[in-house]
C-alpha atoms as a PDB file:
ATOM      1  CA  UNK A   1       0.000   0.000   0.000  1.00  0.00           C
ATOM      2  CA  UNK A   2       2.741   2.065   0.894  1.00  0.00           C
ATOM      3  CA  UNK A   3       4.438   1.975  -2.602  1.00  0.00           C
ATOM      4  CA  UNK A   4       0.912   2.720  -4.264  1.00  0.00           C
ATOM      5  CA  UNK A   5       0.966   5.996  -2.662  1.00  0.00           C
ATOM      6  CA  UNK A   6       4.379   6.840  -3.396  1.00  0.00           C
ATOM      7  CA  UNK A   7       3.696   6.265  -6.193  1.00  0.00           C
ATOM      8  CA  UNK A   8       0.521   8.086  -6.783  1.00  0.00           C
ATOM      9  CA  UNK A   9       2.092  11.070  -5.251  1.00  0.00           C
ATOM     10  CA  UNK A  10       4.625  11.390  -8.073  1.00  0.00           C
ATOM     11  CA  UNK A  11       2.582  10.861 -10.475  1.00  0.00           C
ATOM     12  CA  UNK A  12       0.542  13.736  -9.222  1.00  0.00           C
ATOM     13  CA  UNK A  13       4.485  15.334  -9.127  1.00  0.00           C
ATOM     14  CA  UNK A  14       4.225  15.938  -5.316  1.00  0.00           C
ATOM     15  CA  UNK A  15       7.923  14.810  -5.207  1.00  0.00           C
ATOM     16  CA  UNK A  16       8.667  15.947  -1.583  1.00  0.00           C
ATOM     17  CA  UNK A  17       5.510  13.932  -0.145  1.00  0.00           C
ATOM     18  CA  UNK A  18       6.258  11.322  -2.172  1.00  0.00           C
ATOM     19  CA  UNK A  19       9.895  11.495  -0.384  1.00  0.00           C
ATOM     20  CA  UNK A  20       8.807  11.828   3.317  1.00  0.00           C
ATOM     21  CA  UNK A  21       5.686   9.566   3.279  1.00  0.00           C
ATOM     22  CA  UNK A  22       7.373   6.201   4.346  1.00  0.00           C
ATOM     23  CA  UNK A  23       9.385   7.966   7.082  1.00  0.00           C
ATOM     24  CA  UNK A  24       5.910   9.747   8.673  1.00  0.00           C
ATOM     25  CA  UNK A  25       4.016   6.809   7.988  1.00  0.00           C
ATOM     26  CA  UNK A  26       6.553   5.212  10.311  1.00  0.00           C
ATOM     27  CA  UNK A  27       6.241   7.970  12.960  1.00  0.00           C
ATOM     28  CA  UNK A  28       2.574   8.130  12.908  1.00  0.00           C
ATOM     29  CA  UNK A  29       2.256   4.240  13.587  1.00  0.00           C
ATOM     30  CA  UNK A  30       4.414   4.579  16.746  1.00  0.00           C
ATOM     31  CA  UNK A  31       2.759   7.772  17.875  1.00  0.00           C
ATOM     32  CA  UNK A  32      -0.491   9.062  18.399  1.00  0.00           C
ATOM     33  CA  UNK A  33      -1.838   9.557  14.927  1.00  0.00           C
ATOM     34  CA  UNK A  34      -2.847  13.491  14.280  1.00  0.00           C
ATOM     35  CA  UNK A  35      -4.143  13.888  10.787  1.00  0.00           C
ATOM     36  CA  UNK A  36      -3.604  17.932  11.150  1.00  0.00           C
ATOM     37  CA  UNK A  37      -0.212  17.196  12.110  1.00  0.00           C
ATOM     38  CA  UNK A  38       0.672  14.487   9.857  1.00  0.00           C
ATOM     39  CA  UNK A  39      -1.073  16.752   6.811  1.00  0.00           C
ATOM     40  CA  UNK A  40       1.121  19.824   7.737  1.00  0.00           C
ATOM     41  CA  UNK A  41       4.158  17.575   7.792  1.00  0.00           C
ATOM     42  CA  UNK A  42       3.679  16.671   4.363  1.00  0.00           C
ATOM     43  CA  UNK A  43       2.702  19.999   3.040  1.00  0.00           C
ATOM     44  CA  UNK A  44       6.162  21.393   4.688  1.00  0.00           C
ATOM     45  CA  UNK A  45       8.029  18.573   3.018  1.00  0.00           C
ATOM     46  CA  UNK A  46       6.443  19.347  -0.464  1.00  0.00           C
ATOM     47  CA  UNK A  47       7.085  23.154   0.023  1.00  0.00           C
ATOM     48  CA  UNK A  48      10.744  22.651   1.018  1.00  0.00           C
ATOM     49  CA  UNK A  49      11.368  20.336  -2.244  1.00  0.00           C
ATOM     50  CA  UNK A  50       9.880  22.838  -4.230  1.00  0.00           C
ATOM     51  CA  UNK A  51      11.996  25.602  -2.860  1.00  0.00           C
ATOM     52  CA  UNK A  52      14.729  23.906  -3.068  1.00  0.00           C
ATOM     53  CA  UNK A  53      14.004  22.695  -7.011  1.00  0.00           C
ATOM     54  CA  UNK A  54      13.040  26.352  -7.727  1.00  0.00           C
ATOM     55  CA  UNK A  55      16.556  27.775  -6.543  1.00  0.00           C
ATOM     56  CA  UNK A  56      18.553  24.950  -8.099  1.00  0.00           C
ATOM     57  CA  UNK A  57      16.525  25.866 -11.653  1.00  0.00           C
ATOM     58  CA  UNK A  58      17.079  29.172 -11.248  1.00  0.00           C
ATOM     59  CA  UNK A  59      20.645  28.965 -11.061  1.00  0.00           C
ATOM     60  CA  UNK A  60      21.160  27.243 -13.462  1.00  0.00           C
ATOM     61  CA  UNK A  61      19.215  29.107 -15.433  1.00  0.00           C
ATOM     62  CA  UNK A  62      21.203  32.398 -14.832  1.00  0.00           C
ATOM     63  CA  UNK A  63      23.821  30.028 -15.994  1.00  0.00           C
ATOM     64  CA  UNK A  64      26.063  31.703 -13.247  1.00  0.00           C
ATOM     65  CA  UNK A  65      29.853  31.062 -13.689  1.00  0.00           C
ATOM     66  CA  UNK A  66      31.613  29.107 -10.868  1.00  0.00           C
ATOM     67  CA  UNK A  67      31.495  30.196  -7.294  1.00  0.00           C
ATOM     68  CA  UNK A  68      34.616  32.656  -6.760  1.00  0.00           C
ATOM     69  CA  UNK A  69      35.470  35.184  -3.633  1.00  0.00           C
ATOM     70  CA  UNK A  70      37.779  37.909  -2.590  1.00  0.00           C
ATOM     71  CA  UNK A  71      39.971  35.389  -0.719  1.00  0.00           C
ATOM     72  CA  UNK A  72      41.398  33.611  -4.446  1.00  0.00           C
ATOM     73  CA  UNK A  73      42.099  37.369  -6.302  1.00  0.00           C
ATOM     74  CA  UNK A  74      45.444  38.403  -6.521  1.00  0.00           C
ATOM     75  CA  UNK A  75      45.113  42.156  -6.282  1.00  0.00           C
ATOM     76  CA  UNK A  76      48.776  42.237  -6.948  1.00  0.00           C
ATOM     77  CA  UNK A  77      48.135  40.953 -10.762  1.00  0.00           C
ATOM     78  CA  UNK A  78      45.267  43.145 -11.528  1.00  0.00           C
ATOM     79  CA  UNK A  79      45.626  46.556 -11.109  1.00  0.00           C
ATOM     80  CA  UNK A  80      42.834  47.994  -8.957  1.00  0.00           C
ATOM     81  CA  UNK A  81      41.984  49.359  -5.961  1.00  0.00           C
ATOM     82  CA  UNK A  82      41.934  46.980  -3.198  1.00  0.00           C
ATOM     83  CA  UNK A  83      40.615  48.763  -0.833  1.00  0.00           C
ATOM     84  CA  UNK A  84      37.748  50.172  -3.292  1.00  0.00           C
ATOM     85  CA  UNK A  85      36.637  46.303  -3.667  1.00  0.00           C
ATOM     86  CA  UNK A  86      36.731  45.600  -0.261  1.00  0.00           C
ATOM     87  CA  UNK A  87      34.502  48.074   0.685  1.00  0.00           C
ATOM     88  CA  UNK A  88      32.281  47.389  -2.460  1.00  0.00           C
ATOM     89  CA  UNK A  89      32.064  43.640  -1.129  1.00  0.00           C
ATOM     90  CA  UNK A  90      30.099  45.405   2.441  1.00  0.00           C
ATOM     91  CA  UNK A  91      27.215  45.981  -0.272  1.00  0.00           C
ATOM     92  CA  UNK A  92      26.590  49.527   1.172  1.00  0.00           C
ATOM     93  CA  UNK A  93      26.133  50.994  -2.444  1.00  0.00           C
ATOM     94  CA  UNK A  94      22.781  49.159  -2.044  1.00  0.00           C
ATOM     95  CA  UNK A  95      21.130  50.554   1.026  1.00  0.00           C
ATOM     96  CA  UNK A  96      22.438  54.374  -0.921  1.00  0.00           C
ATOM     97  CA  UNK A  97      20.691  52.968  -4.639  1.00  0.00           C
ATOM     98  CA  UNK A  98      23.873  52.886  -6.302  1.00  0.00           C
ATOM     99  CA  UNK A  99      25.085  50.884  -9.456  1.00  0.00           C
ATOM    100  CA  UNK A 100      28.448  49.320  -9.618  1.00  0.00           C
ATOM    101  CA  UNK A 101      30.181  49.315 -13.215  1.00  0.00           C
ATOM    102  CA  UNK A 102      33.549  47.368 -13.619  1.00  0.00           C
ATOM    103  CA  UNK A 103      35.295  48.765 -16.934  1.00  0.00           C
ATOM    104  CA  UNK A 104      38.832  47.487 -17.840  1.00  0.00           C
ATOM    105  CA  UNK A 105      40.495  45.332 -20.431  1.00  0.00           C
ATOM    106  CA  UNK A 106      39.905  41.611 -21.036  1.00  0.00           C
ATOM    107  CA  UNK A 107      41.572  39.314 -18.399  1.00  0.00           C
ATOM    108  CA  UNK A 108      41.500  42.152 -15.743  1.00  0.00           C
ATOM    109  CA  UNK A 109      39.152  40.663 -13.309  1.00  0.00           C
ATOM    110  CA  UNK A 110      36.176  42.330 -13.753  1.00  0.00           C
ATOM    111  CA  UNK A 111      33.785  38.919 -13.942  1.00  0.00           C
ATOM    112  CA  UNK A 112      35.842  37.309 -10.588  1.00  0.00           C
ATOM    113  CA  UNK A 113      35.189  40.359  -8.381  1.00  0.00           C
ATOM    114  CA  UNK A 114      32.159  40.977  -9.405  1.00  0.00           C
ATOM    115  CA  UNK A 115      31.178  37.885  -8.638  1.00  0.00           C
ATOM    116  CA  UNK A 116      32.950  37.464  -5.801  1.00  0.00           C
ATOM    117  CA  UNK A 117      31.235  40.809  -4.460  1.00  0.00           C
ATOM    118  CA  UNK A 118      27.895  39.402  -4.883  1.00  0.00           C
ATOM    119  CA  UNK A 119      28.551  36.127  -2.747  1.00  0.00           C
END
């Protein structure tokens, strides 16, 4: 019976139920069964599988180059203002409104720090 639902939920693409059912169905049949409770748990699970297929498309979407910080730039190859980026990675420019604009030659750096400011 437990497989027919499983597999009913997918079907239906409810992917995170379908993922936490056996492990609640456990839980409810060694504690006091609350439908509310056992409802809510499900819901929860779907929501967080959702959220977490949402972010993973949207990523990948943006098609975002690898993940890259401040701590891998050599500021002593490209010539710019250390101190200038440092402060730019504190994201105050955004409370104030302000756009950032890196200009410079290819091979500069402009694509690591500005990703590396946004992480």
């Amino acid at each position: 019976m437990s497989n027919d639902v499983t597999a009913q939920l997918k079907s239906l693409k409810l992917h995170g139920m379908a993922s936490s059912w056996p492990e609640l169905l456990a839980q409810s049949r060694h504690t006091e069964f609350e439908p509310e409770r056992f409802m809510k748990q499900l819901l929860q699970a779907e929501t967080a599988e959702r959220q977490v297929r949402s972010i993973a498309y949207q990523m990948t979407a943006a098609r975002f180059p690898a993940h890259r910080d401040l701590k891998g730039f050599d500021f002593s190859e490209a010539r710019v203002d250390e101190a200038l980026i440092r402060e730019l990675n504190d994201l105050a420019f955004l409370a104030s409104a302000h756009n950032v604009v890196f200009i410079g030659g290819p091979g500069t750096g402009k694509t690591q720090v500005s990703i590396a400011v946004r992480s």
